[in-house]
PDB file of N, CA and C in Angstrom:
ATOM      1  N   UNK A   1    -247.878 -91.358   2.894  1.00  0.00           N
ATOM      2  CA  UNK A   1    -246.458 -91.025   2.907  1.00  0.00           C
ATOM      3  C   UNK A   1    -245.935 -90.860   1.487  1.00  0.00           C
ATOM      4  N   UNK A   2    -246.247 -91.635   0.793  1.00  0.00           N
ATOM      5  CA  UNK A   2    -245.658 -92.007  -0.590  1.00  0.00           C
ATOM      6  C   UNK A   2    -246.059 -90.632  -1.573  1.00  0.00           C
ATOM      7  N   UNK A   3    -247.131 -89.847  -1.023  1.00  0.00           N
ATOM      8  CA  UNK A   3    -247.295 -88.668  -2.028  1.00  0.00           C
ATOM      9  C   UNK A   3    -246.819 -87.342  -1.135  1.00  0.00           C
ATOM     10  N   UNK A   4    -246.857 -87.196   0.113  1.00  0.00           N
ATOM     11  CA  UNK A   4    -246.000 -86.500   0.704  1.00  0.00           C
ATOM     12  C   UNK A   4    -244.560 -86.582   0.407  1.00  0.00           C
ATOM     13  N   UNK A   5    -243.832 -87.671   0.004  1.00  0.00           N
ATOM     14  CA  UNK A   5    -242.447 -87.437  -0.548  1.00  0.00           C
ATOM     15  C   UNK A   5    -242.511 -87.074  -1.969  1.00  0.00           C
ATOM     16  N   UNK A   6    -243.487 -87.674  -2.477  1.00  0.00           N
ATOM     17  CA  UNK A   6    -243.900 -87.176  -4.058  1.00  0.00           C
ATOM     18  C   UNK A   6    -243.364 -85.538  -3.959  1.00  0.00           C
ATOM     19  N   UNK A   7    -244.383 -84.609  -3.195  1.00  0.00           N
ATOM     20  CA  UNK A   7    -244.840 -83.383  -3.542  1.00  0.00           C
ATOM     21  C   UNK A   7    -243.348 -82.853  -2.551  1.00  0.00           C
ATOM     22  N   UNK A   8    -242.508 -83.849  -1.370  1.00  0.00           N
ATOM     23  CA  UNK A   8    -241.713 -82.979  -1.246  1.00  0.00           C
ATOM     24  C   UNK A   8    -240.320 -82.872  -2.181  1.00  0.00           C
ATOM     25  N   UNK A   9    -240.115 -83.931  -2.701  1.00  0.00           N
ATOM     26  CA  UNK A   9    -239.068 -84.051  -3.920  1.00  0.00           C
ATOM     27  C   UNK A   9    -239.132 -83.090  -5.126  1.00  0.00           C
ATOM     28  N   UNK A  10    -240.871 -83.063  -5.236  1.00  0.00           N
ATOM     29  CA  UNK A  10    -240.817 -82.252  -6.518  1.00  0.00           C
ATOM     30  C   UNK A  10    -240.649 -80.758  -5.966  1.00  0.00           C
ATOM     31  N   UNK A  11    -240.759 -80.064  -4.729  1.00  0.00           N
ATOM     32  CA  UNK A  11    -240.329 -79.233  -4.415  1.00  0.00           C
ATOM     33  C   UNK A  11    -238.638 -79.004  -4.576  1.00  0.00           C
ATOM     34  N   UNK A  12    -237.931 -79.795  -3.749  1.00  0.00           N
ATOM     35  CA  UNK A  12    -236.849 -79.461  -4.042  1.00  0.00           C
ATOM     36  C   UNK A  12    -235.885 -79.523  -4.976  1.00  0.00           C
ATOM     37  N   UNK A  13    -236.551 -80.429  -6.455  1.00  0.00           N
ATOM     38  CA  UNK A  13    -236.646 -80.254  -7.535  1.00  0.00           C
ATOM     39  C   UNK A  13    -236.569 -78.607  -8.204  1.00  0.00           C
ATOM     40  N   UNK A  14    -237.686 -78.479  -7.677  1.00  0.00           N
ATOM     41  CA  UNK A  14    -238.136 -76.717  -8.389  1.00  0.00           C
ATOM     42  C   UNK A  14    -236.488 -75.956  -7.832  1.00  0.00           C
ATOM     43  N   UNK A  15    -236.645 -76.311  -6.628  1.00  0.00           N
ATOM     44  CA  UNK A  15    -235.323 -74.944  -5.864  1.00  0.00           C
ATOM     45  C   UNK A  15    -234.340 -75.438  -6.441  1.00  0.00           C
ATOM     46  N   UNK A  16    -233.555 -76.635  -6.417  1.00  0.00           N
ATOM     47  CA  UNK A  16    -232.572 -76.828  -6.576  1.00  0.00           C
ATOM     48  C   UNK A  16    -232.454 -77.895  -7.768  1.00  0.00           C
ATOM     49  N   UNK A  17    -232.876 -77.517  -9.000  1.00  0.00           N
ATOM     50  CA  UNK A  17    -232.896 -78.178 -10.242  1.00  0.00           C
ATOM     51  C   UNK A  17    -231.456 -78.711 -11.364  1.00  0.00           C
ATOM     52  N   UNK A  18    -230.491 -78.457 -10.944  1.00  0.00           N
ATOM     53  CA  UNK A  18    -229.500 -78.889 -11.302  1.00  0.00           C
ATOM     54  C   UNK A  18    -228.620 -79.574 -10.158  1.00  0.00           C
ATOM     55  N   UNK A  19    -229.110 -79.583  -8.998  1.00  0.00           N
ATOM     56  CA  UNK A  19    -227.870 -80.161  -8.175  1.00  0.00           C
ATOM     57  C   UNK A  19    -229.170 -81.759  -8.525  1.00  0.00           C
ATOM     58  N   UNK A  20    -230.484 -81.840  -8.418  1.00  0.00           N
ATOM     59  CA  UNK A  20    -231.471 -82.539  -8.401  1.00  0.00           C
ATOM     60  C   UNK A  20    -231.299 -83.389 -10.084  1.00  0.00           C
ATOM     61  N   UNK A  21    -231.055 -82.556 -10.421  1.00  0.00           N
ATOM     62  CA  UNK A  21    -230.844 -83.228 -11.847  1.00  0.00           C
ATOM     63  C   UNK A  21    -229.502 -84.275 -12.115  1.00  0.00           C
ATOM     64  N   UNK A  22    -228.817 -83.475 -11.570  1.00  0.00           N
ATOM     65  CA  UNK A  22    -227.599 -84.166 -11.206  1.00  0.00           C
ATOM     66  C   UNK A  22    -227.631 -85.890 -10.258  1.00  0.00           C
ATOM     67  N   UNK A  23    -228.253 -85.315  -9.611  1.00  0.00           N
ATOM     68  CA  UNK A  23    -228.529 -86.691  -8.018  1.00  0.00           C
ATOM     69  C   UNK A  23    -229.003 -87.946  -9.347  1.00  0.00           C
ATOM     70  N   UNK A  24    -230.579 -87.436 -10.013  1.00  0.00           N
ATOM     71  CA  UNK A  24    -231.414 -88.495 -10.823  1.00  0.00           C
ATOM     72  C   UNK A  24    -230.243 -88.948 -11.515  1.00  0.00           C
ATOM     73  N   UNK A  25    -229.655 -88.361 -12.121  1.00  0.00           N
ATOM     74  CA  UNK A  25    -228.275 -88.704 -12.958  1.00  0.00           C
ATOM     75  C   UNK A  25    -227.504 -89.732 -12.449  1.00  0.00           C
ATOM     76  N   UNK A  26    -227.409 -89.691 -11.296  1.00  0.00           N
ATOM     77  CA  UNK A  26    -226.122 -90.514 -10.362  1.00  0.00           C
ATOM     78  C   UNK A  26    -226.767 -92.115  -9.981  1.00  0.00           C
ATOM     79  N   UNK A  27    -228.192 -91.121  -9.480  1.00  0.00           N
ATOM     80  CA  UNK A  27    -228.990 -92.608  -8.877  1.00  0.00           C
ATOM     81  C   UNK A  27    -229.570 -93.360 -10.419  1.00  0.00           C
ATOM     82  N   UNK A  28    -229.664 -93.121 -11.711  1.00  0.00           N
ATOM     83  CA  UNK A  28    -229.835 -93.932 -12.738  1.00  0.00           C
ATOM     84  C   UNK A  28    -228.541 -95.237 -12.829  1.00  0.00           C
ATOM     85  N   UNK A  29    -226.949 -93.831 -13.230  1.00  0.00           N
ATOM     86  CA  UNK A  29    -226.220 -94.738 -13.495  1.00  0.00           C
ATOM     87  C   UNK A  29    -226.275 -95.780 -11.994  1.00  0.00           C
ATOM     88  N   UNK A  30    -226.192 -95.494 -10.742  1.00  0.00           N
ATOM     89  CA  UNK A  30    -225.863 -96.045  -9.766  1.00  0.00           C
ATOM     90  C   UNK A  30    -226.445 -97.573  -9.640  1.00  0.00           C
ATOM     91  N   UNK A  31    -227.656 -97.451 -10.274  1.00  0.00           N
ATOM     92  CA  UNK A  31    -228.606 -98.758 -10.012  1.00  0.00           C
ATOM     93  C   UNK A  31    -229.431 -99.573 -11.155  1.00  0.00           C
ATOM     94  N   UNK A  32    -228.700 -99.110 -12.363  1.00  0.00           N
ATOM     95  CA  UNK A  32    -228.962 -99.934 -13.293  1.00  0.00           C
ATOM     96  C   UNK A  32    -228.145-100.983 -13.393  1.00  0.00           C
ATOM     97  N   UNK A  33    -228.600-102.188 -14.199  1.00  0.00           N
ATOM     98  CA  UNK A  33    -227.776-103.786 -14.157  1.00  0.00           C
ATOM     99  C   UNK A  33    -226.677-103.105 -14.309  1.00  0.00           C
ATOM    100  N   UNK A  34    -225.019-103.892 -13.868  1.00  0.00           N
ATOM    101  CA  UNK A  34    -223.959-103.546 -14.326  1.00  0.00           C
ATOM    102  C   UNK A  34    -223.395-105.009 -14.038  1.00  0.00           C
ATOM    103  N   UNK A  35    -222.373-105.320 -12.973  1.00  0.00           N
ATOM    104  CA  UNK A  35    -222.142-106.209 -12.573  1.00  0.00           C
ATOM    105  C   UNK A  35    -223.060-106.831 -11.942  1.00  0.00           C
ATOM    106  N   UNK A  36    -223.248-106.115 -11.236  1.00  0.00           N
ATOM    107  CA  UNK A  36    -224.824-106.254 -10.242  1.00  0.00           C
ATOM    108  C   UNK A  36    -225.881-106.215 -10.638  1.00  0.00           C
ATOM    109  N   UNK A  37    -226.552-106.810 -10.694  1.00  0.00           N
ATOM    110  CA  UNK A  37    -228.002-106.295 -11.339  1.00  0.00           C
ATOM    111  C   UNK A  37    -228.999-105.861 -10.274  1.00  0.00           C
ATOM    112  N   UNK A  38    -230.216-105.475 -10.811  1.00  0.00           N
ATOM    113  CA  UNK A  38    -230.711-104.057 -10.269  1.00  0.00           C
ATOM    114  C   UNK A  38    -231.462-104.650  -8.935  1.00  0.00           C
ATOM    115  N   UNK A  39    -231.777-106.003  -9.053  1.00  0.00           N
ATOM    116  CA  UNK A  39    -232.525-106.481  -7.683  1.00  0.00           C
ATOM    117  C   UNK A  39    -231.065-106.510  -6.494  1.00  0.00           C
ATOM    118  N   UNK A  40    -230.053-106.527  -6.889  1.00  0.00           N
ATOM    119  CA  UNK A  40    -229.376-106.883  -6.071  1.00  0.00           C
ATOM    120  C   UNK A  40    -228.680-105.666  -5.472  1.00  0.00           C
ATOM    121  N   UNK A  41    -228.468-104.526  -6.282  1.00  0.00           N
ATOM    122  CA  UNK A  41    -228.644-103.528  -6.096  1.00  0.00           C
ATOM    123  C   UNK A  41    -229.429-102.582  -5.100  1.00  0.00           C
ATOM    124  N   UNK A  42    -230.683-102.912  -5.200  1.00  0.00           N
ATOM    125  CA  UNK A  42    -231.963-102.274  -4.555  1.00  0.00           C
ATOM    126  C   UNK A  42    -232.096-103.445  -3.263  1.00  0.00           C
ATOM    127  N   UNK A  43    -231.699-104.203  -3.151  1.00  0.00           N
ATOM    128  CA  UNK A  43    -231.385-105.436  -1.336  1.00  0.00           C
ATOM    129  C   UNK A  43    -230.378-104.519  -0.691  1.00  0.00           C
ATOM    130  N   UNK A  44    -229.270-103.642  -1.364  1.00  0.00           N
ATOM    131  CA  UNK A  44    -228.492-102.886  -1.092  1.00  0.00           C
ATOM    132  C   UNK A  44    -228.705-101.584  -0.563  1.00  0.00           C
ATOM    133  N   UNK A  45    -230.008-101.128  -1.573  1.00  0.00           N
ATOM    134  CA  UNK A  45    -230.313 -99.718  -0.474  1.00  0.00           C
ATOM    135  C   UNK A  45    -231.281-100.171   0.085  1.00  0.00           C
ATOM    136  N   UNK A  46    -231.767-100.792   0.604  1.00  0.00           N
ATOM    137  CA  UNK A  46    -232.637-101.693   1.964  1.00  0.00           C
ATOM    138  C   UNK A  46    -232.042-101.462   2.700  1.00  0.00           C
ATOM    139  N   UNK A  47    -230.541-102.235   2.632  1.00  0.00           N
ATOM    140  CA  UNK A  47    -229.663-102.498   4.082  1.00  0.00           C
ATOM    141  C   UNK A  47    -229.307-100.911   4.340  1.00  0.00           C
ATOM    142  N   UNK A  48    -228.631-100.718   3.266  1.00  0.00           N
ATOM    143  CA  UNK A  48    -228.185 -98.812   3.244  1.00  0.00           C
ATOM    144  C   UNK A  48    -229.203 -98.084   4.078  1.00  0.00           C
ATOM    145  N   UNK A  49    -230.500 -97.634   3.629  1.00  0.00           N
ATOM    146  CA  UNK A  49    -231.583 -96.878   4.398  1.00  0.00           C
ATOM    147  C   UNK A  49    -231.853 -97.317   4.974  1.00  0.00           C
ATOM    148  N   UNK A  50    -231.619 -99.115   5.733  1.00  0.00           N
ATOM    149  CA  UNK A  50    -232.243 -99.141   7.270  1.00  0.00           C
ATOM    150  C   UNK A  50    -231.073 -98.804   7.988  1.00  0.00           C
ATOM    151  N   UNK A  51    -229.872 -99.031   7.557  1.00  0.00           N
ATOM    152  CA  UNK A  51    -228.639 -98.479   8.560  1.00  0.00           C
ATOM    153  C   UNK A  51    -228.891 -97.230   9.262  1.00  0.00           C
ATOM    154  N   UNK A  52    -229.111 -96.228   8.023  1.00  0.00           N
ATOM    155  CA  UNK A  52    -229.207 -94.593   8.022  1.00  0.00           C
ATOM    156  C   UNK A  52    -230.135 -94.151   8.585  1.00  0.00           C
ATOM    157  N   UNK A  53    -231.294 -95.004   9.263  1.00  0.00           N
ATOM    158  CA  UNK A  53    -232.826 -94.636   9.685  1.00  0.00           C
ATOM    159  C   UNK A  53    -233.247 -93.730   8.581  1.00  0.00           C
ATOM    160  N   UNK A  54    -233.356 -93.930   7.812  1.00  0.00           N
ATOM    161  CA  UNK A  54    -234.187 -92.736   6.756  1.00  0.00           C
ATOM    162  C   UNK A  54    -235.532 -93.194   6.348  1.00  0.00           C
ATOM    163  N   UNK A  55    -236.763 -93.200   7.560  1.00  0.00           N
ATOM    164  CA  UNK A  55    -237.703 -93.686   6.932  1.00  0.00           C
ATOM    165  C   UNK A  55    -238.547 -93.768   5.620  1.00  0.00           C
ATOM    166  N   UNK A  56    -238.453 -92.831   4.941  1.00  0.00           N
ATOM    167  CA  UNK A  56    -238.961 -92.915   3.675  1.00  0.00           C
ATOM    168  C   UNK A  56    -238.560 -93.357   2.879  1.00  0.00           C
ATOM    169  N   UNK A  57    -236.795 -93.433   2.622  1.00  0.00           N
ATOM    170  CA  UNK A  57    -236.235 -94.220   2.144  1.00  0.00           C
ATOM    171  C   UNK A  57    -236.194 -95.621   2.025  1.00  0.00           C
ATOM    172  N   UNK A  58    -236.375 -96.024   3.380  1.00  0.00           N
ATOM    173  CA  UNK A  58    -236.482 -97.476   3.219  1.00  0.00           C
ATOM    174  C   UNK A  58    -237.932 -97.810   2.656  1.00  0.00           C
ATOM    175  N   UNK A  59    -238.621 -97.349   3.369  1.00  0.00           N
ATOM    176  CA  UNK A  59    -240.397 -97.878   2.496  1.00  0.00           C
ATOM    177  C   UNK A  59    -240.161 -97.980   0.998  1.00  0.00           C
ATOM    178  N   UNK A  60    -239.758 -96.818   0.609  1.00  0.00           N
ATOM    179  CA  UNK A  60    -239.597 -96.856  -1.271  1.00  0.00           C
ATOM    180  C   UNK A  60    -238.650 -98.058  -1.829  1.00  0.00           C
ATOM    181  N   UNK A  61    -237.396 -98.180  -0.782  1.00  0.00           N
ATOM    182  CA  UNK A  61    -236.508 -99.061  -1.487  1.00  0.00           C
ATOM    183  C   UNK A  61    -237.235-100.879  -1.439  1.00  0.00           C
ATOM    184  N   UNK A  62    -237.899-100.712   0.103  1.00  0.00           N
ATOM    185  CA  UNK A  62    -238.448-102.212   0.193  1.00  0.00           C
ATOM    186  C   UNK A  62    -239.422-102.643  -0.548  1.00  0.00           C
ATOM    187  N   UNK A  63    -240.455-100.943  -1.220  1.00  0.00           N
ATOM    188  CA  UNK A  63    -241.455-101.568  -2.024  1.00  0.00           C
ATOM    189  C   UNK A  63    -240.739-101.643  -3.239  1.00  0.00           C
ATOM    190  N   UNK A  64    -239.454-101.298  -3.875  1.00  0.00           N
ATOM    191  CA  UNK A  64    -239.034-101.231  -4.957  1.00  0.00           C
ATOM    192  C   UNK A  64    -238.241-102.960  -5.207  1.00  0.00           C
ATOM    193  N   UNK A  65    -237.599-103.480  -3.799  1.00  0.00           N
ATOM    194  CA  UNK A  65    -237.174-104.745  -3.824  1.00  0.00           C
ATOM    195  C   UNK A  65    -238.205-105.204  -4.507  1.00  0.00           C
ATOM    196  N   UNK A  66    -239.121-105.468  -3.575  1.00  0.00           N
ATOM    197  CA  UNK A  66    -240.294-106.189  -4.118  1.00  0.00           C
ATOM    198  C   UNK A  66    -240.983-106.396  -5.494  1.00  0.00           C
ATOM    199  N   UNK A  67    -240.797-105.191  -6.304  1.00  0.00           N
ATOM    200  CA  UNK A  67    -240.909-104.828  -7.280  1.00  0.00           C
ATOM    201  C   UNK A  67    -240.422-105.663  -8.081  1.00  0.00           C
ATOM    202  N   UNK A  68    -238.884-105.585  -7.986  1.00  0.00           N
ATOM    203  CA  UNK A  68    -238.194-106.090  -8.205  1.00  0.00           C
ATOM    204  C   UNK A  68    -237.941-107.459  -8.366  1.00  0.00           C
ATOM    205  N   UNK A  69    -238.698-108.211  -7.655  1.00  0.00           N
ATOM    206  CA  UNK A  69    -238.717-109.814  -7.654  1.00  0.00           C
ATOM    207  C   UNK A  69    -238.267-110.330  -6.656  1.00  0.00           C
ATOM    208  N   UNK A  70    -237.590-109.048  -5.443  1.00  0.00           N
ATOM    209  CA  UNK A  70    -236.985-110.315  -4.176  1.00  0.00           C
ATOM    210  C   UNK A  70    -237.884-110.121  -3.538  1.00  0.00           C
ATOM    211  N   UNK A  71    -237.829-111.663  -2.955  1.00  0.00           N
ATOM    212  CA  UNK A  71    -238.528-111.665  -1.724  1.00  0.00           C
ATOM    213  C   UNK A  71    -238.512-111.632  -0.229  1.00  0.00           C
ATOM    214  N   UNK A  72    -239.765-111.945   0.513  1.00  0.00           N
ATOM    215  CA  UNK A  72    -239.714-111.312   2.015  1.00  0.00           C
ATOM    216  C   UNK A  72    -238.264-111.504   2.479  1.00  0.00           C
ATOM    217  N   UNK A  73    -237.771-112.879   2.144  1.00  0.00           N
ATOM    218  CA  UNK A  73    -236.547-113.325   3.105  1.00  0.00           C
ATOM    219  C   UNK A  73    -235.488-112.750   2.308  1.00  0.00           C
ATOM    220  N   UNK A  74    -235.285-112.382   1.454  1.00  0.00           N
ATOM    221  CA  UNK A  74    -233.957-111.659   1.141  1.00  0.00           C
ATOM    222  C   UNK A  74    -233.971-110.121   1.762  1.00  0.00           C
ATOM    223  N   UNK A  75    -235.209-109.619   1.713  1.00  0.00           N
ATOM    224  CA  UNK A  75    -235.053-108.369   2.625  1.00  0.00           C
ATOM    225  C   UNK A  75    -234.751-108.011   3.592  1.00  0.00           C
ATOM    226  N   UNK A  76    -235.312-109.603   3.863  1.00  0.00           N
ATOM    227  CA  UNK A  76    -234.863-109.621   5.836  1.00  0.00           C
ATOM    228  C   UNK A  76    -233.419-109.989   5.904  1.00  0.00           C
ATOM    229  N   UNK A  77    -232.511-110.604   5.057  1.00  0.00           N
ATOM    230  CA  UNK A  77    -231.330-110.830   5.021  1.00  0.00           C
ATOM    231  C   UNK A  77    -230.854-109.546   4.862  1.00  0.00           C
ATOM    232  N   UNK A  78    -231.139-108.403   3.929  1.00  0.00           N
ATOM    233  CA  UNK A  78    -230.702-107.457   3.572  1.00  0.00           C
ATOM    234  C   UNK A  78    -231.024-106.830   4.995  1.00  0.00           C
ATOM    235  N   UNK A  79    -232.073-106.822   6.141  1.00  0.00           N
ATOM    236  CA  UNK A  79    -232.047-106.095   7.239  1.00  0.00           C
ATOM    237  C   UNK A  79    -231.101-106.304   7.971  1.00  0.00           C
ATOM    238  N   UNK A  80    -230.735-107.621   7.964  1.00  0.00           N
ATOM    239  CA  UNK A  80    -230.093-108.369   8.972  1.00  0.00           C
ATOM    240  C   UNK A  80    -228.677-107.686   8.628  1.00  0.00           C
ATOM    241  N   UNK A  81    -228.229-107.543   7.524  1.00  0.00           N
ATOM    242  CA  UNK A  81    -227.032-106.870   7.233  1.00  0.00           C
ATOM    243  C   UNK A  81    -226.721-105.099   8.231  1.00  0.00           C
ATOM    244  N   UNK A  82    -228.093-105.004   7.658  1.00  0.00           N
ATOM    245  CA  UNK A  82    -228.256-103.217   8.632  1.00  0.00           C
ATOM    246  C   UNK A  82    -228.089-103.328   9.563  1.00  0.00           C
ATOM    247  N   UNK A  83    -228.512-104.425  10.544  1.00  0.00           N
ATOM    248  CA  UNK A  83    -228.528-104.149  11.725  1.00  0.00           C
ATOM    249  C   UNK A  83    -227.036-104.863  12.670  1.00  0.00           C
ATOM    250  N   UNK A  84    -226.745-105.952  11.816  1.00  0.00           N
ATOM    251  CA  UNK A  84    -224.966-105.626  12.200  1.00  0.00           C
ATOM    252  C   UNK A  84    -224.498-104.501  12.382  1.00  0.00           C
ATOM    253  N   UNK A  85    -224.545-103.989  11.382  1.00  0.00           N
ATOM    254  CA  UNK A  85    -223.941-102.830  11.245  1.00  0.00           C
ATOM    255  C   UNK A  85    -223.963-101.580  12.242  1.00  0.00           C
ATOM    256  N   UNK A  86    -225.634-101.342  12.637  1.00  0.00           N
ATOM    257  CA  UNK A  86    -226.150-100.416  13.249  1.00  0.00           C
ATOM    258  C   UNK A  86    -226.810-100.617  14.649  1.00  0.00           C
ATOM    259  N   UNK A  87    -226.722-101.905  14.633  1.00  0.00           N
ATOM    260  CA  UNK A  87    -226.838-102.379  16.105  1.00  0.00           C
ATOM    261  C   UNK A  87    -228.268-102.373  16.430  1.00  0.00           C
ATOM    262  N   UNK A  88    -228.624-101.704  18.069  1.00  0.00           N
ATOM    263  CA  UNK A  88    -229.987-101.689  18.438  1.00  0.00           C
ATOM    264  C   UNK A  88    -231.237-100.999  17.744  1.00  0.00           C
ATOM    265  N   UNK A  89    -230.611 -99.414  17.542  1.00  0.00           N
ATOM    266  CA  UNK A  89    -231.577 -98.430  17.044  1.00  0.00           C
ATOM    267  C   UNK A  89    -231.969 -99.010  15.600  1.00  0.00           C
ATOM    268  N   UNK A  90    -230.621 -99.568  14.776  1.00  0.00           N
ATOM    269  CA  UNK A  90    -231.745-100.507  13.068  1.00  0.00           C
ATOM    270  C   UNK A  90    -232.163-101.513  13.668  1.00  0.00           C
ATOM    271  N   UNK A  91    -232.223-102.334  14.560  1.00  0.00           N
ATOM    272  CA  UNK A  91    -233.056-103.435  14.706  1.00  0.00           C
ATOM    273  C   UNK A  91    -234.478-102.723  15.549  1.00  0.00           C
ATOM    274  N   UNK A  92    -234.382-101.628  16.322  1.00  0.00           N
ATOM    275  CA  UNK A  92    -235.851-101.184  16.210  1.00  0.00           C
ATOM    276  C   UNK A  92    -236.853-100.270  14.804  1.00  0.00           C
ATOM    277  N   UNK A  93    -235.526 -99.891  14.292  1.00  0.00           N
ATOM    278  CA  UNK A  93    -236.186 -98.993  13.348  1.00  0.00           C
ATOM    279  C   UNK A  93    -236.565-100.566  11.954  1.00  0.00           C
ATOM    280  N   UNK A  94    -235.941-101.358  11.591  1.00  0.00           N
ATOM    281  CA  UNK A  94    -236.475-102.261  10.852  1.00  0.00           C
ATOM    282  C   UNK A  94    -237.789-103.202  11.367  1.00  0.00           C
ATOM    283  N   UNK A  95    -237.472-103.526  12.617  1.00  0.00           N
ATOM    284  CA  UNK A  95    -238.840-103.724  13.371  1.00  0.00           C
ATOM    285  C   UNK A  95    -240.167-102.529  13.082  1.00  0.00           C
ATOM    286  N   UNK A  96    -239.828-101.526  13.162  1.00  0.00           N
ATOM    287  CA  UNK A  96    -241.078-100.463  12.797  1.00  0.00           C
ATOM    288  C   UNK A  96    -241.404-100.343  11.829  1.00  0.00           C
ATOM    289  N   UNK A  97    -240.727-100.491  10.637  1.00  0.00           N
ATOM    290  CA  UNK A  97    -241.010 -99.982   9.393  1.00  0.00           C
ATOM    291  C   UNK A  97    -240.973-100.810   8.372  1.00  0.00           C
ATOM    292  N   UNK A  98    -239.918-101.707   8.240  1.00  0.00           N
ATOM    293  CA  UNK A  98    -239.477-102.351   7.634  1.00  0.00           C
ATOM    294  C   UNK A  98    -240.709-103.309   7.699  1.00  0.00           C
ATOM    295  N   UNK A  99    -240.704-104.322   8.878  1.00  0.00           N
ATOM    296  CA  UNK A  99    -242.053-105.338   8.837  1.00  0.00           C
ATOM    297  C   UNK A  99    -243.194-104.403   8.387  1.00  0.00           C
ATOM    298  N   UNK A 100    -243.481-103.238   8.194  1.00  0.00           N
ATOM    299  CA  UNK A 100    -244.526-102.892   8.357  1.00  0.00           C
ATOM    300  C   UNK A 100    -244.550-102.856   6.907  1.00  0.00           C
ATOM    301  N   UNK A 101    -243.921-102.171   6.346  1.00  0.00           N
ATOM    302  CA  UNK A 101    -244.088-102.651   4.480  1.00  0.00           C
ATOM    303  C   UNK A 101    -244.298-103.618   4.121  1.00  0.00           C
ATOM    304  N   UNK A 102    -243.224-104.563   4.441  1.00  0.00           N
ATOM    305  CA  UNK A 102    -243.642-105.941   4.334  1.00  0.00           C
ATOM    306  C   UNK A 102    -244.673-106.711   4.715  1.00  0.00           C
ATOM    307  N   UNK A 103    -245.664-106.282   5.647  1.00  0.00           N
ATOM    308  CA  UNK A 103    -246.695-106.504   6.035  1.00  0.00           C
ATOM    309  C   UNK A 103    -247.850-106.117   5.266  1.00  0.00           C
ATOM    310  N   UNK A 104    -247.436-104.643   4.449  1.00  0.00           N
ATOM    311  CA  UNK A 104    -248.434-103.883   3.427  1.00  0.00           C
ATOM    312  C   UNK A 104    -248.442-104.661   2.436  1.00  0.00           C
ATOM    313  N   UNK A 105    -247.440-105.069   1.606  1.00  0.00           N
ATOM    314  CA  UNK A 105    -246.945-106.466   0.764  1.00  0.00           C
ATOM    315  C   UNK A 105    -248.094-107.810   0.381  1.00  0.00           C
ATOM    316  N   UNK A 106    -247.790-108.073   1.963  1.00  0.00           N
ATOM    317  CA  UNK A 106    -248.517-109.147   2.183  1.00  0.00           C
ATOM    318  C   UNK A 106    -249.870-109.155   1.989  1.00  0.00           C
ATOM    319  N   UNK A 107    -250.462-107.420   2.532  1.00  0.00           N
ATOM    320  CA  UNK A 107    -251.792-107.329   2.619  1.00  0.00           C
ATOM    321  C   UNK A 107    -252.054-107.170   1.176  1.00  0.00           C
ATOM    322  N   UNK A 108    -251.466-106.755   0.054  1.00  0.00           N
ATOM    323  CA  UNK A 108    -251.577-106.292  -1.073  1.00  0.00           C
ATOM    324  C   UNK A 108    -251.529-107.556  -1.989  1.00  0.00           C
ATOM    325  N   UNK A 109    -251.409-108.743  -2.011  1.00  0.00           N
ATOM    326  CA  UNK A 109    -250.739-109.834  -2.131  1.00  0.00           C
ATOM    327  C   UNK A 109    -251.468-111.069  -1.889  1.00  0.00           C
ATOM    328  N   UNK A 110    -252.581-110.691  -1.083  1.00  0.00           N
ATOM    329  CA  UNK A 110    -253.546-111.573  -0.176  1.00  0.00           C
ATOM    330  C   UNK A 110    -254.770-111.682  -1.140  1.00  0.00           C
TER     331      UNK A 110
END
């Protein structure tokens, strides 16, 4: 998955290189420390992309939490937020995907 979004980003990169340039622009300032700092930030687009079902999104953001230094249970807090929000369909779609990163994590980790 992770190089299939690779090669499709850098596509729409090529077509649309200033609206794309623009976005990197937005998502830098958007998620660097400010008040917030950047782990707390990135627990944020967890909850955000599991709300939205955007599967690829969430894989990148949960391996980026991680990255990041939070751990399993703050993600799952950060799910738990999504799925207030979004009810049945984010509590199946974090069930599918979500554990399943976190499961890759674990295996990576082991």
């Amino acid at each position: 998955m992770k190089q299939e979004l690779t090669d499709a980003l850098a596509s729409i990169e090529e077509g649309l290189p200033s609206v794309m340039k623009a976005f990197r622009g937005l998502q830098a300032a958007a998620t660097s420390d400010g008040v917030l700092d950047a782990k707390t930030k990135k627990l944020m687009m967890v909850a955000v992309t599991a709300a939205l079902r955007c599967e690829p999104c969430l894989r990148e953001q949960v391996k980026g939490a991680l990255q990041l230094g939070a751990s399993r249970e703050e993600i799952l807090e950060a799910a738990g937020v999504a799925i207030l929000i979004g009810g049945g369909p984010t509590a199946a779609y974090c069930a599918l995907y979500l554990m399943d990163e976190l499961e890759k994590d674990t295996g990576r980790s082991a």
